[in-house]
PDB file of N, CA and C in Angstrom:
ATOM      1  N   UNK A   1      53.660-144.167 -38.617  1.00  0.00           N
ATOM      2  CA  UNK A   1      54.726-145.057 -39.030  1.00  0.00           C
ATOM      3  C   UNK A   1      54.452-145.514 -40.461  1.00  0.00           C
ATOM      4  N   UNK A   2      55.617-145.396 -41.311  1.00  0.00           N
ATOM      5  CA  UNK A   2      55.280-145.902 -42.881  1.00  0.00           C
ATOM      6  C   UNK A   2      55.646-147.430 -42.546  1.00  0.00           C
ATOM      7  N   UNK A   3      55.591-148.076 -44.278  1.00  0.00           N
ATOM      8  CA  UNK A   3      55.894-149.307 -43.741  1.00  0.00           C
ATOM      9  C   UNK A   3      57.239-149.699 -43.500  1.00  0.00           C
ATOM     10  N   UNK A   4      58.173-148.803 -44.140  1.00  0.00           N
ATOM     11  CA  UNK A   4      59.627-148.801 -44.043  1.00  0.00           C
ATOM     12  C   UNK A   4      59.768-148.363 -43.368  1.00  0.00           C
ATOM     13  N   UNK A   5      59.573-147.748 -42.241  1.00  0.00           N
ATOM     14  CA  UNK A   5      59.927-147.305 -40.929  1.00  0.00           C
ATOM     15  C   UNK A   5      59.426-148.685 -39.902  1.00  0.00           C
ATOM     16  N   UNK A   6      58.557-149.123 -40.355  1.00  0.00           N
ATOM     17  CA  UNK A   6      58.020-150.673 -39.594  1.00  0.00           C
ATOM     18  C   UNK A   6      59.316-151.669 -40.077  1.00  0.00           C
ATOM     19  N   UNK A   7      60.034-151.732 -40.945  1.00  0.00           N
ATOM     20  CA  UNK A   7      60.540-152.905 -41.206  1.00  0.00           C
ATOM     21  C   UNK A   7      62.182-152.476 -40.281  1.00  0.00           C
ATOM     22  N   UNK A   8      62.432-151.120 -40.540  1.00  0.00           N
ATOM     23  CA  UNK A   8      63.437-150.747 -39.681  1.00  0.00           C
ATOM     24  C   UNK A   8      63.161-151.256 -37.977  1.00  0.00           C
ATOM     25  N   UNK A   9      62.161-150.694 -37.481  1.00  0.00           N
ATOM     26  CA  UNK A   9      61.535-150.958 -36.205  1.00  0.00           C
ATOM     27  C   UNK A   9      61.625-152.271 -35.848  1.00  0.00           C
ATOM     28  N   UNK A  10      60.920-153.334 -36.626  1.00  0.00           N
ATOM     29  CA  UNK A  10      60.689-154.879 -36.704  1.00  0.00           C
ATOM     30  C   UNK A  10      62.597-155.164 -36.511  1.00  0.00           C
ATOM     31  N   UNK A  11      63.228-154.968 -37.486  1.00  0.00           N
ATOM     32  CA  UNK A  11      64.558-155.330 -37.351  1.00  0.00           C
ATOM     33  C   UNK A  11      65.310-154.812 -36.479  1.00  0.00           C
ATOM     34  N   UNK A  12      64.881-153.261 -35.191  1.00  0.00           N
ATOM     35  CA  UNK A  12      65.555-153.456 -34.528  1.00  0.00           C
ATOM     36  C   UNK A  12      65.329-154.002 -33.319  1.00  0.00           C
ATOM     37  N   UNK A  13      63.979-154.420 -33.043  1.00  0.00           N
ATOM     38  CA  UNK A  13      63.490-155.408 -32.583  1.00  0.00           C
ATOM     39  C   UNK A  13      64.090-156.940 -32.505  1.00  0.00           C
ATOM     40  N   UNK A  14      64.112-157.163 -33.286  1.00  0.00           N
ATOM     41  CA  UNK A  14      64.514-158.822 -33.640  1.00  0.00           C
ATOM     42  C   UNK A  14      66.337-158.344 -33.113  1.00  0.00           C
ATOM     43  N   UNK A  15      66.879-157.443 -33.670  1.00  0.00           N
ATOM     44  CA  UNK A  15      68.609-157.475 -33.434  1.00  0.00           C
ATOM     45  C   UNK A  15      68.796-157.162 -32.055  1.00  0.00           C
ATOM     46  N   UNK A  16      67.854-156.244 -31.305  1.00  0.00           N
ATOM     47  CA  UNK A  16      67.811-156.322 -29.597  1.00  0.00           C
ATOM     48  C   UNK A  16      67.623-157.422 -28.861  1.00  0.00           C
ATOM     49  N   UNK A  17      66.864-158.863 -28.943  1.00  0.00           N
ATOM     50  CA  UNK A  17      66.847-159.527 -28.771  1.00  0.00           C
ATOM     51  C   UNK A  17      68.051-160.243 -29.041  1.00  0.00           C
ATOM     52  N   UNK A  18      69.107-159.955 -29.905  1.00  0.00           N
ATOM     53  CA  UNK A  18      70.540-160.870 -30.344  1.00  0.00           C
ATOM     54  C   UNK A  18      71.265-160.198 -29.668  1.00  0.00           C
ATOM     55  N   UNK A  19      71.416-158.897 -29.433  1.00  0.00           N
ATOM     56  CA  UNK A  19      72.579-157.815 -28.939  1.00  0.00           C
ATOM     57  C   UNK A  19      73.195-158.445 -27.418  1.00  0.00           C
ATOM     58  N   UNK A  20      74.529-158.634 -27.584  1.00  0.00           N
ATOM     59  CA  UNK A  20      75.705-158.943 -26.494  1.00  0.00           C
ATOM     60  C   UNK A  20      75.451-157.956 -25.265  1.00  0.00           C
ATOM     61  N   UNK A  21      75.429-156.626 -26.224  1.00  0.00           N
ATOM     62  CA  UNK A  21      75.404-155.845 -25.079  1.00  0.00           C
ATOM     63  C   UNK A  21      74.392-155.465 -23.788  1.00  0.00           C
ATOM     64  N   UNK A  22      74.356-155.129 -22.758  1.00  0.00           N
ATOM     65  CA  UNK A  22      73.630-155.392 -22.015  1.00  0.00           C
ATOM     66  C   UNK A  22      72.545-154.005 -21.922  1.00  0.00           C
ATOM     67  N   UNK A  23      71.352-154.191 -22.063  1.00  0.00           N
ATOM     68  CA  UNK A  23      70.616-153.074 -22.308  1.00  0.00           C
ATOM     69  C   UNK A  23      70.202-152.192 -21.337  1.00  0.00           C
ATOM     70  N   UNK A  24      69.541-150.954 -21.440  1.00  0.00           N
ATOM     71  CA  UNK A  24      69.313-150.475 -20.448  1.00  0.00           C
ATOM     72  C   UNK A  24      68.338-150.765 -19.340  1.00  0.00           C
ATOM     73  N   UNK A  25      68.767-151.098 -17.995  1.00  0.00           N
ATOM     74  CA  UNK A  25      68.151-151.581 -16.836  1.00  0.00           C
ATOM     75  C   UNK A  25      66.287-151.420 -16.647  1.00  0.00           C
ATOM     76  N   UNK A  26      66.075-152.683 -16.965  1.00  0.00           N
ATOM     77  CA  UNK A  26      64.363-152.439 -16.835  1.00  0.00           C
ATOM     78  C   UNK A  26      63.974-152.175 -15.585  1.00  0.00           C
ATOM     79  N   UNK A  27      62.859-152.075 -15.396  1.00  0.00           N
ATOM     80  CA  UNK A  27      62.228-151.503 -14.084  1.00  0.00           C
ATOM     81  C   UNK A  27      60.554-151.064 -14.235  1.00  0.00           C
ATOM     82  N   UNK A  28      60.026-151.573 -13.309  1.00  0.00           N
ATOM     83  CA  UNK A  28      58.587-151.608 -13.496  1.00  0.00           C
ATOM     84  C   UNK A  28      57.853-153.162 -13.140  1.00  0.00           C
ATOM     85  N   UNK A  29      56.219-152.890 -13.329  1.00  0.00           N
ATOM     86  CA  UNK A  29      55.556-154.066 -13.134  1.00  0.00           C
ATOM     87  C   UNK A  29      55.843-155.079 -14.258  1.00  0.00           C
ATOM     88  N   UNK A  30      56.156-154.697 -15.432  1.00  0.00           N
ATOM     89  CA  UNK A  30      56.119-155.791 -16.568  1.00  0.00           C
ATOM     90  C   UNK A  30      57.434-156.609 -16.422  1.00  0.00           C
ATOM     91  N   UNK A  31      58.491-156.458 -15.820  1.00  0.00           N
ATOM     92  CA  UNK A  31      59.492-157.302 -15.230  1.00  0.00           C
ATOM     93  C   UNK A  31      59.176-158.017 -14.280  1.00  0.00           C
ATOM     94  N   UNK A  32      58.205-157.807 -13.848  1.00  0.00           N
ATOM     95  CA  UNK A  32      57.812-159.179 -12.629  1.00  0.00           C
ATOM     96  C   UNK A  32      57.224-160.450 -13.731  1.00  0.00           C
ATOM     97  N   UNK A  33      57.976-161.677 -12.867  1.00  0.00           N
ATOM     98  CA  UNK A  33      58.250-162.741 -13.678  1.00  0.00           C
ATOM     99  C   UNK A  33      56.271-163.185 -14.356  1.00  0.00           C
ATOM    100  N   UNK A  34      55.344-162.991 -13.285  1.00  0.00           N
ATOM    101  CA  UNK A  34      54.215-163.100 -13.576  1.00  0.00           C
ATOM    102  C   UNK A  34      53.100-162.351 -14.422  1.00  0.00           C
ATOM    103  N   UNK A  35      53.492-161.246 -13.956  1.00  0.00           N
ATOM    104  CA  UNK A  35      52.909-159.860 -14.929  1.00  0.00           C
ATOM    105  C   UNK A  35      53.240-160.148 -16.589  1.00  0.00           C
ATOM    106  N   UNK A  36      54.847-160.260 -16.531  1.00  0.00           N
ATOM    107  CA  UNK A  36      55.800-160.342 -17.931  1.00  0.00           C
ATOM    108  C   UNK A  36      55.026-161.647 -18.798  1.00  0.00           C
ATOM    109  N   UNK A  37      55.259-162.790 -18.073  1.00  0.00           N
ATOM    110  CA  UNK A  37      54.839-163.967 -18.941  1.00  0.00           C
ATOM    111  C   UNK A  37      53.403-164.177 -18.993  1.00  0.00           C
ATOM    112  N   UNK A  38      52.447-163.194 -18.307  1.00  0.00           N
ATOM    113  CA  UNK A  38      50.815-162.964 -19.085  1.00  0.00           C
ATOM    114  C   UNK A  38      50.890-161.997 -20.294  1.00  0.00           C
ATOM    115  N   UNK A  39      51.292-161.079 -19.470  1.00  0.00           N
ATOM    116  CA  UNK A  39      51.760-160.062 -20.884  1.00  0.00           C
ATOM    117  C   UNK A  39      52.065-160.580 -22.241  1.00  0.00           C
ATOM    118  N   UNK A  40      53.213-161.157 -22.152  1.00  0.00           N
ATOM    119  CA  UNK A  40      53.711-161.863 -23.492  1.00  0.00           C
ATOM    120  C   UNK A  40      53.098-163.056 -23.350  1.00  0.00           C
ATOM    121  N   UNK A  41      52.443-164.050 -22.764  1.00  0.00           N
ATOM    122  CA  UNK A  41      51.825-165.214 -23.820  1.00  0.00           C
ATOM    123  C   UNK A  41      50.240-164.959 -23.866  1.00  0.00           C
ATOM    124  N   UNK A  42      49.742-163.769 -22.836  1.00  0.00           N
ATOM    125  CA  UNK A  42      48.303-164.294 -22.829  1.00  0.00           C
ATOM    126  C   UNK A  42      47.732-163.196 -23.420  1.00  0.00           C
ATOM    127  N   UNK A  43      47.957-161.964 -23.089  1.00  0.00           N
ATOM    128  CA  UNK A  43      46.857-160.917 -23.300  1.00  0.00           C
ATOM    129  C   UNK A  43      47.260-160.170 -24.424  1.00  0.00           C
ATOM    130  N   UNK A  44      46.356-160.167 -25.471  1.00  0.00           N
ATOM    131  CA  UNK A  44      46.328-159.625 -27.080  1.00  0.00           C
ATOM    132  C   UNK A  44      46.878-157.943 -26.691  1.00  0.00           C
ATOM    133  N   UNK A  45      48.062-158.341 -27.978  1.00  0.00           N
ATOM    134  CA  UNK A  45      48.858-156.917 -28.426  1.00  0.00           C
ATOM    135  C   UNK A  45      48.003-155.742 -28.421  1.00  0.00           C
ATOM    136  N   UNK A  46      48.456-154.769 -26.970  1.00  0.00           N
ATOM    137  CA  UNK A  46      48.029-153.543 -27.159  1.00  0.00           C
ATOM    138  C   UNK A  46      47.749-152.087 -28.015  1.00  0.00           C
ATOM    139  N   UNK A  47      47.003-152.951 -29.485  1.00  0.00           N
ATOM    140  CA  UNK A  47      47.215-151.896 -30.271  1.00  0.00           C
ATOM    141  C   UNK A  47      46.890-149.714 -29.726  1.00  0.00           C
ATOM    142  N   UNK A  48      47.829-149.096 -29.971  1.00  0.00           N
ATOM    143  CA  UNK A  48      48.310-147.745 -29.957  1.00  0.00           C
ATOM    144  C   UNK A  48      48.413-147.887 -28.318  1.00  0.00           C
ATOM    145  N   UNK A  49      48.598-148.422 -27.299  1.00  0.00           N
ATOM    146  CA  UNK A  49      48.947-148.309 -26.305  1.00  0.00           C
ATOM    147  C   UNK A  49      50.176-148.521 -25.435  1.00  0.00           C
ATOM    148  N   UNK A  50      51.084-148.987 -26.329  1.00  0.00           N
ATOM    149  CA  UNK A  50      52.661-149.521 -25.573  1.00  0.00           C
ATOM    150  C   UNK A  50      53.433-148.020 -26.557  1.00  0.00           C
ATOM    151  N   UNK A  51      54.323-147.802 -25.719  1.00  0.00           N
ATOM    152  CA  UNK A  51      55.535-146.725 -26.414  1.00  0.00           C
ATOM    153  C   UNK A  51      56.716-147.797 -26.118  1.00  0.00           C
ATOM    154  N   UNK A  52      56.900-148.088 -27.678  1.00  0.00           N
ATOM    155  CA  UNK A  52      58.334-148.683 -27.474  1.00  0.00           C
ATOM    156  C   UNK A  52      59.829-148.082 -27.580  1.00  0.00           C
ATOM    157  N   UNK A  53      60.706-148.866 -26.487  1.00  0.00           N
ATOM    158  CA  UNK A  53      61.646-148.071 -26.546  1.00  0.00           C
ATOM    159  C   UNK A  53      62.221-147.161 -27.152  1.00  0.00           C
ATOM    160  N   UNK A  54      63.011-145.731 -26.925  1.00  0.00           N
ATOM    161  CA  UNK A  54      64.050-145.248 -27.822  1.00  0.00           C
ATOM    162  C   UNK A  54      64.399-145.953 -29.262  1.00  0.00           C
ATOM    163  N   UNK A  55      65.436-146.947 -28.859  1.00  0.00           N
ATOM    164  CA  UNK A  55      66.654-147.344 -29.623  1.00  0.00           C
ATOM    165  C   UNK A  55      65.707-148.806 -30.386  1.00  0.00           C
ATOM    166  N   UNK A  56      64.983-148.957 -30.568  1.00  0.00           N
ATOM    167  CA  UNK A  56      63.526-149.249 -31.508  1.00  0.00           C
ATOM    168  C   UNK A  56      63.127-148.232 -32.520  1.00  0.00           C
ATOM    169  N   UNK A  57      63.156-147.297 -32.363  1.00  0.00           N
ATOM    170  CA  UNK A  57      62.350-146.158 -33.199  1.00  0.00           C
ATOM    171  C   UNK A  57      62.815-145.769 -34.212  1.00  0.00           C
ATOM    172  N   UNK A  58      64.330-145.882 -33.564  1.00  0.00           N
ATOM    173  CA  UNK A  58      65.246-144.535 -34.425  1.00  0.00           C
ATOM    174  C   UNK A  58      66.600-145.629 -35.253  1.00  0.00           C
ATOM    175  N   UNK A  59      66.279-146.681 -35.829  1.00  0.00           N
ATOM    176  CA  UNK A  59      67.016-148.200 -36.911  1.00  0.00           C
ATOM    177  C   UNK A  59      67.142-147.100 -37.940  1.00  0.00           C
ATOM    178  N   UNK A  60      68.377-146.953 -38.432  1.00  0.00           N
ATOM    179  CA  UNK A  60      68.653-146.040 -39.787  1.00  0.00           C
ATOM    180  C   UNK A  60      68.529-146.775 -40.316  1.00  0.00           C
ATOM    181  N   UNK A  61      67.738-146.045 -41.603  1.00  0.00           N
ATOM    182  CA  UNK A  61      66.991-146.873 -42.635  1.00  0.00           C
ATOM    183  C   UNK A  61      68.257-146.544 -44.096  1.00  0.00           C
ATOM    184  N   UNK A  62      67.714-147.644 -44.872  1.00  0.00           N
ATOM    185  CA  UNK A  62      68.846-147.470 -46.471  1.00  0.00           C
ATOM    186  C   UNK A  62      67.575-147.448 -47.507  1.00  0.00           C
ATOM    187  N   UNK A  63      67.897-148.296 -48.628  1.00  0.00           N
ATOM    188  CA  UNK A  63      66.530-149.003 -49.118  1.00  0.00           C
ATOM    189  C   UNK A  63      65.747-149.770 -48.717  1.00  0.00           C
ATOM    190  N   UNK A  64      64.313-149.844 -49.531  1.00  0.00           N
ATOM    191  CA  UNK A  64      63.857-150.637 -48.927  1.00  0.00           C
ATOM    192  C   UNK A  64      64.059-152.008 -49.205  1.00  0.00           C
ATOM    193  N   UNK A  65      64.857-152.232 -50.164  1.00  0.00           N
ATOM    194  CA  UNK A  65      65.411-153.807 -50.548  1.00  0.00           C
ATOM    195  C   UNK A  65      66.306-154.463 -49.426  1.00  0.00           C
ATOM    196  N   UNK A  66      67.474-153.203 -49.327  1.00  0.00           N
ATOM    197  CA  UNK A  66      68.432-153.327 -48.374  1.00  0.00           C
ATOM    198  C   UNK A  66      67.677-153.718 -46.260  1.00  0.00           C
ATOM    199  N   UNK A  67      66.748-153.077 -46.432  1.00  0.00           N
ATOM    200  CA  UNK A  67      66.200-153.053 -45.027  1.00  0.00           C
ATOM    201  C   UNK A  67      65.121-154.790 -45.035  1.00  0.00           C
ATOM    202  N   UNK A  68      64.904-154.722 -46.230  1.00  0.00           N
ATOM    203  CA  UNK A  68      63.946-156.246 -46.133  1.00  0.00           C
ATOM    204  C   UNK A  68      64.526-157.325 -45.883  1.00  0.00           C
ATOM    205  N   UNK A  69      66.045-157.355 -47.015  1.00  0.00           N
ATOM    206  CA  UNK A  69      67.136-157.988 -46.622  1.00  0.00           C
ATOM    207  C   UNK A  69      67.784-158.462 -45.420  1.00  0.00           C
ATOM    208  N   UNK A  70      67.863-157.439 -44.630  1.00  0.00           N
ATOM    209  CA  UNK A  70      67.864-157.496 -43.053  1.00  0.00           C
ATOM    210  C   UNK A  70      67.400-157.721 -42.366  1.00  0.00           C
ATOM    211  N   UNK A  71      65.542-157.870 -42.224  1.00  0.00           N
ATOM    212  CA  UNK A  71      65.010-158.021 -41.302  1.00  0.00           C
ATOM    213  C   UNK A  71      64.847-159.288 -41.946  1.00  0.00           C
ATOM    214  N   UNK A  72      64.809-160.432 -43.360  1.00  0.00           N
ATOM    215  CA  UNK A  72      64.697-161.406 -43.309  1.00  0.00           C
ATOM    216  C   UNK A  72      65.844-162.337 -42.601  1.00  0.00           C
ATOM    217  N   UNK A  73      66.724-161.759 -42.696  1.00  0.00           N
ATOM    218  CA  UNK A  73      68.299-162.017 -41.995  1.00  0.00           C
ATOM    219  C   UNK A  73      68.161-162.243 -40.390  1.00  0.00           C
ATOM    220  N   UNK A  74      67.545-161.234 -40.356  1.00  0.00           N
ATOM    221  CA  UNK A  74      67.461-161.367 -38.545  1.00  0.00           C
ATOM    222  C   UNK A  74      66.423-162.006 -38.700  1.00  0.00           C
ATOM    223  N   UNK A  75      65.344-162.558 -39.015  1.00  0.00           N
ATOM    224  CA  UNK A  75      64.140-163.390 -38.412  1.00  0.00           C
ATOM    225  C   UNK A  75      65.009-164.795 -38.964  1.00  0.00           C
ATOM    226  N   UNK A  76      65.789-164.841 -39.594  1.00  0.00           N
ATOM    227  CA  UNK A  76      66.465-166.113 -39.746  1.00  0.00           C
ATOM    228  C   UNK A  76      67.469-166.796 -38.695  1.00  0.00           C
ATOM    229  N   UNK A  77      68.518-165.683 -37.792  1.00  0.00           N
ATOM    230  CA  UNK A  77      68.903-165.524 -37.179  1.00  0.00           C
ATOM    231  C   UNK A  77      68.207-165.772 -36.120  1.00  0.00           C
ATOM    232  N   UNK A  78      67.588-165.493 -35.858  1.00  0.00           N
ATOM    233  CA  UNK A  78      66.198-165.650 -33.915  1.00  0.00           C
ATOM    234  C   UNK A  78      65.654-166.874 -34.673  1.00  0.00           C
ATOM    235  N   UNK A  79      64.986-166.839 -35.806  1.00  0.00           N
ATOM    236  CA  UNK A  79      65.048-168.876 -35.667  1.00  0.00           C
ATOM    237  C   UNK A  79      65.619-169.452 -35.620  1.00  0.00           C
ATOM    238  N   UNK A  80      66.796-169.607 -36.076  1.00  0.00           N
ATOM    239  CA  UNK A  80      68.009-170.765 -35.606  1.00  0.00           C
ATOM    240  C   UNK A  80      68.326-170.608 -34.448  1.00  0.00           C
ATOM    241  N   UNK A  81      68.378-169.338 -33.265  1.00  0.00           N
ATOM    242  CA  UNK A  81      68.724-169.496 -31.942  1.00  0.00           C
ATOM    243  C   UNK A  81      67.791-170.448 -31.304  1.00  0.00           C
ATOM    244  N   UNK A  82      68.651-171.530 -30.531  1.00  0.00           N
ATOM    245  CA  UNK A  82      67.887-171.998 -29.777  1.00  0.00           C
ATOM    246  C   UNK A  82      66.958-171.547 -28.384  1.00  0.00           C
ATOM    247  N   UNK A  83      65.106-171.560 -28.111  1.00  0.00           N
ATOM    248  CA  UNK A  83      65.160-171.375 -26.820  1.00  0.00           C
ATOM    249  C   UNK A  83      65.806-171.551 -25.621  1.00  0.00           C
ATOM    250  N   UNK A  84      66.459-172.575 -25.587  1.00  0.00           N
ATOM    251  CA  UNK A  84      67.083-173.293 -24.057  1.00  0.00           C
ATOM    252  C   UNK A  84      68.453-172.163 -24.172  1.00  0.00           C
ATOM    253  N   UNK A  85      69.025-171.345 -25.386  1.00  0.00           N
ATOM    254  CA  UNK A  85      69.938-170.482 -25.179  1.00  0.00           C
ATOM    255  C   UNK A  85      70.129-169.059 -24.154  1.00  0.00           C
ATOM    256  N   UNK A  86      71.224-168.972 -24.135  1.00  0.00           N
ATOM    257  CA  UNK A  86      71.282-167.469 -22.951  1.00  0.00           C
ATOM    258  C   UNK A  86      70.597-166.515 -24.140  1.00  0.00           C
ATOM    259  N   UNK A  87      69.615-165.679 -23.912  1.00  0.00           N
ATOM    260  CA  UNK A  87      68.683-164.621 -24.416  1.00  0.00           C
ATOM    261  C   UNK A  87      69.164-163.653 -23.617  1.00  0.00           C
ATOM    262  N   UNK A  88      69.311-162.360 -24.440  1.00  0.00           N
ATOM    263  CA  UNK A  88      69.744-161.208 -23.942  1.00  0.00           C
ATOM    264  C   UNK A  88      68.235-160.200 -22.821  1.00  0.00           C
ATOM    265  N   UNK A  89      68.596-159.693 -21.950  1.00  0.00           N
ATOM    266  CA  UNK A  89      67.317-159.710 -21.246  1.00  0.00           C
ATOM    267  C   UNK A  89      66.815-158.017 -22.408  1.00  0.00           C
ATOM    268  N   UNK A  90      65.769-158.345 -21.913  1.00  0.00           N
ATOM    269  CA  UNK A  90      64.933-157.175 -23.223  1.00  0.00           C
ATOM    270  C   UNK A  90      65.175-155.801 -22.271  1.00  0.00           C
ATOM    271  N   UNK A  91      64.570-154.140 -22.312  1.00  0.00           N
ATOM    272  CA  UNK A  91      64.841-153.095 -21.795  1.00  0.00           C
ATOM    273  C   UNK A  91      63.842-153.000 -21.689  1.00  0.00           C
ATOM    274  N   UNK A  92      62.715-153.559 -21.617  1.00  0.00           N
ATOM    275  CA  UNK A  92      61.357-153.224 -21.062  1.00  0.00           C
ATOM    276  C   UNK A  92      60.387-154.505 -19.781  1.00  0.00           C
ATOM    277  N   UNK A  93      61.208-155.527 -20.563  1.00  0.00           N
ATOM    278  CA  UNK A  93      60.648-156.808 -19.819  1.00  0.00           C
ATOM    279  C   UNK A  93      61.928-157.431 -18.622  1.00  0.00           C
ATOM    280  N   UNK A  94      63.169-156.987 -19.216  1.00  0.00           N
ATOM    281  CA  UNK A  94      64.045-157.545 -18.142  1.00  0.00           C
ATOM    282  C   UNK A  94      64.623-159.026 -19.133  1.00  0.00           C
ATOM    283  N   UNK A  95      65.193-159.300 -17.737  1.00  0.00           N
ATOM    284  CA  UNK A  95      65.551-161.397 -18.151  1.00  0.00           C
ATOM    285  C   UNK A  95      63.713-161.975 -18.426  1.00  0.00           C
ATOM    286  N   UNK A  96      64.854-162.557 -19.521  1.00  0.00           N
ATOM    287  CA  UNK A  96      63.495-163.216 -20.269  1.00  0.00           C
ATOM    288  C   UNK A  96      63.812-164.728 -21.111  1.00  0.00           C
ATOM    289  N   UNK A  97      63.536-165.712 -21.070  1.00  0.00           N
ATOM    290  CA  UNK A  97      63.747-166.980 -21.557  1.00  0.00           C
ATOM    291  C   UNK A  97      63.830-167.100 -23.436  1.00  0.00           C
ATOM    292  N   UNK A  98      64.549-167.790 -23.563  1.00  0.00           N
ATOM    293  CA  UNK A  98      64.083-167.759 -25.552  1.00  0.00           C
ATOM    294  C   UNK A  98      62.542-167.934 -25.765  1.00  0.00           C
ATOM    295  N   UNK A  99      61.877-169.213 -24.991  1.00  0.00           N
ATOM    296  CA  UNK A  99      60.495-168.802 -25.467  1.00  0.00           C
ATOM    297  C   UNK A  99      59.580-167.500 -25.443  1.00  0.00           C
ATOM    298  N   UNK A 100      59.883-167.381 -24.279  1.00  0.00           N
ATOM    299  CA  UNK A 100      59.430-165.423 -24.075  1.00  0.00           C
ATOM    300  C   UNK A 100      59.713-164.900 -25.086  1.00  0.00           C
ATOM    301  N   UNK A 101      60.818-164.753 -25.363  1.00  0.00           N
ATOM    302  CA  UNK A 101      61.530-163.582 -26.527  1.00  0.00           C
ATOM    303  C   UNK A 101      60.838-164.285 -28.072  1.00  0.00           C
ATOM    304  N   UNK A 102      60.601-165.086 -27.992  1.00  0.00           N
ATOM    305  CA  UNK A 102      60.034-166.181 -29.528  1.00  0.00           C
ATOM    306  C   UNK A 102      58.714-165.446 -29.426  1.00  0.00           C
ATOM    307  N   UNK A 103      57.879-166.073 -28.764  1.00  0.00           N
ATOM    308  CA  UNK A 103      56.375-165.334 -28.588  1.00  0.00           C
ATOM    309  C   UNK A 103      56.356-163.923 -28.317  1.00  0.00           C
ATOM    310  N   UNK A 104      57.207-163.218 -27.586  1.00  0.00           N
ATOM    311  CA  UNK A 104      57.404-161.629 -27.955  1.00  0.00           C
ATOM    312  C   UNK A 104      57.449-160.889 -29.225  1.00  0.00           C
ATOM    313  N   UNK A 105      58.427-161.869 -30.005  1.00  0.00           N
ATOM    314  CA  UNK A 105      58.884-161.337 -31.166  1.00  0.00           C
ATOM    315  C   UNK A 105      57.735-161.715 -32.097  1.00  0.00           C
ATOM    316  N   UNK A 106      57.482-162.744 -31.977  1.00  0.00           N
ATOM    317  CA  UNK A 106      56.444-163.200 -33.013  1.00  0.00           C
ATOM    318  C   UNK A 106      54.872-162.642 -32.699  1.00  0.00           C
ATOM    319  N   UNK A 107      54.356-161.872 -31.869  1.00  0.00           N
ATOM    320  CA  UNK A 107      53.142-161.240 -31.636  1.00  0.00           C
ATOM    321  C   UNK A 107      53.625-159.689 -32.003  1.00  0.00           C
ATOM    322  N   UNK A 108      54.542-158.954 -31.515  1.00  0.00           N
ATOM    323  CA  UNK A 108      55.038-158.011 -32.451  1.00  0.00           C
ATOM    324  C   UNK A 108      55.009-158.151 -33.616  1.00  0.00           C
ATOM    325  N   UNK A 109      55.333-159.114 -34.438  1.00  0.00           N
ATOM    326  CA  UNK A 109      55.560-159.026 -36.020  1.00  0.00           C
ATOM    327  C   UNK A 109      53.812-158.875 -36.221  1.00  0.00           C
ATOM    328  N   UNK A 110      53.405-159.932 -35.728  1.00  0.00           N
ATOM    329  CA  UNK A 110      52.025-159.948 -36.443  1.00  0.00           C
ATOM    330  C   UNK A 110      51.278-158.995 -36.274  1.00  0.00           C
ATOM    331  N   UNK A 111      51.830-158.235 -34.802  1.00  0.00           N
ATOM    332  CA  UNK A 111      51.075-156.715 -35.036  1.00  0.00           C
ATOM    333  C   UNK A 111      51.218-155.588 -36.213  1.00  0.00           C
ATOM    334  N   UNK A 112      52.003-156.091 -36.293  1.00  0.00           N
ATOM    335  CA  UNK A 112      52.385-154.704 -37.109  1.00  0.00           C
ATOM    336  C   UNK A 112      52.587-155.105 -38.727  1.00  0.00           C
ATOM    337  N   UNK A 113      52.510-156.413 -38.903  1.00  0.00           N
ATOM    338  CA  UNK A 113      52.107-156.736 -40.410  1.00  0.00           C
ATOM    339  C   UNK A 113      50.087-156.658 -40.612  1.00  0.00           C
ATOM    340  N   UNK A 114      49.928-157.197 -39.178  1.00  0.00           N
ATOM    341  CA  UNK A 114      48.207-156.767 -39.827  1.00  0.00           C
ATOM    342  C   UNK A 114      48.283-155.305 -40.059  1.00  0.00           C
ATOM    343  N   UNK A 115      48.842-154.675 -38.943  1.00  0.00           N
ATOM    344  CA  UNK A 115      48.456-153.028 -39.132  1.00  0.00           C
ATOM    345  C   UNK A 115      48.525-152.388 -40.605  1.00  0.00           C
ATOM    346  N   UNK A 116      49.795-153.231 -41.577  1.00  0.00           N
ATOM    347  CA  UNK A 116      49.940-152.839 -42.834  1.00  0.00           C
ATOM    348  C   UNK A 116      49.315-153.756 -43.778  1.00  0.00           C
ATOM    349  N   UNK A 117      48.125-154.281 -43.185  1.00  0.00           N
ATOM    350  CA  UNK A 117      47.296-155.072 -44.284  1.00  0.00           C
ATOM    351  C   UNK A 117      48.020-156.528 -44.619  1.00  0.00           C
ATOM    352  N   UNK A 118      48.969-157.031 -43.809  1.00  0.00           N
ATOM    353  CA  UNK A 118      49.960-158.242 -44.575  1.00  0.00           C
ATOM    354  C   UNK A 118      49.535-159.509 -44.028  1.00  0.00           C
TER     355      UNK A 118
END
C-alpha cells in the first residue's frame, strides 16, 4: 500500500461509517456484541493480519491534494456526528454504537499513520 492508496482507504473507511446505505450483511464471531467491543476497545490493532473489506480497497483515487482534502472532510464529518446518533452498522462488525465506530475509526487511523512514519 502507498501512502495515497492509504489516504483513499482511510477515507473510505471514515465515508462507510456515514453511508445511508445498508452494507453488506456481517456474519461471524466479530459481530458478537462481546467479541466486537474487545476487539475494538481492548486488543491492539492487528498489524498484517485483518483483510479489509472489498469496497475499502478499491476508493478511486484523483490527486493527492484532492484525496487529502477529503479525508480531512470526512474526519471532520465523523467528528461532528454525534455518538448517541443512529451509526450505520459496519460490514465486518455488524450494528455498532457511535462510540464503537469513534474508537474503530480512530485505532485504524493511527494504524496506518504509524505504518507511514506519521
Amino acid at each position: 500500500m502507498t501512502a495515497h492508496q492509504m489516504v483513499g482507504h482511510l477515507a473510505a473507511a471514515l465515508a462507510s461509517s456515514l453511508d445511508q446505505n445498508p452494507p453488506p450483511e456481517a456474519s461471524g464471531l466479530l459481530t458478537k456484541p462481546p467479541v466486537r467491543w474487545a476487539v475494538i476497545h481492548l486488543v491492539p490493532w492487528p498489524k498484517g493480519r485483518l483483510q479489509a473489506p472489498e469496497e475499502l480497497l478499491d476508493w478511486p483515487l484523483t490527486t493527492w491534494e484532492n484525496d487529502m482534502a477529503l479525508l480531512r472532510g470526512l474526519v471532520l464529518r465523523v467528528n461532528a456526528k454525534s455518538p448517541n446518533a443512529v451509526w450505520r452498522a459496519s460490514p465486518v462488525f455488524g450494528e455498532m454504537t457511535g462510540e464503537s465506530w469513534c474508537a474503530l475509526l480512530g485505532k485504524h487511523m493511527d494504524h496506518h499513520l504509524k505504518q507511514f512514519g506519521v
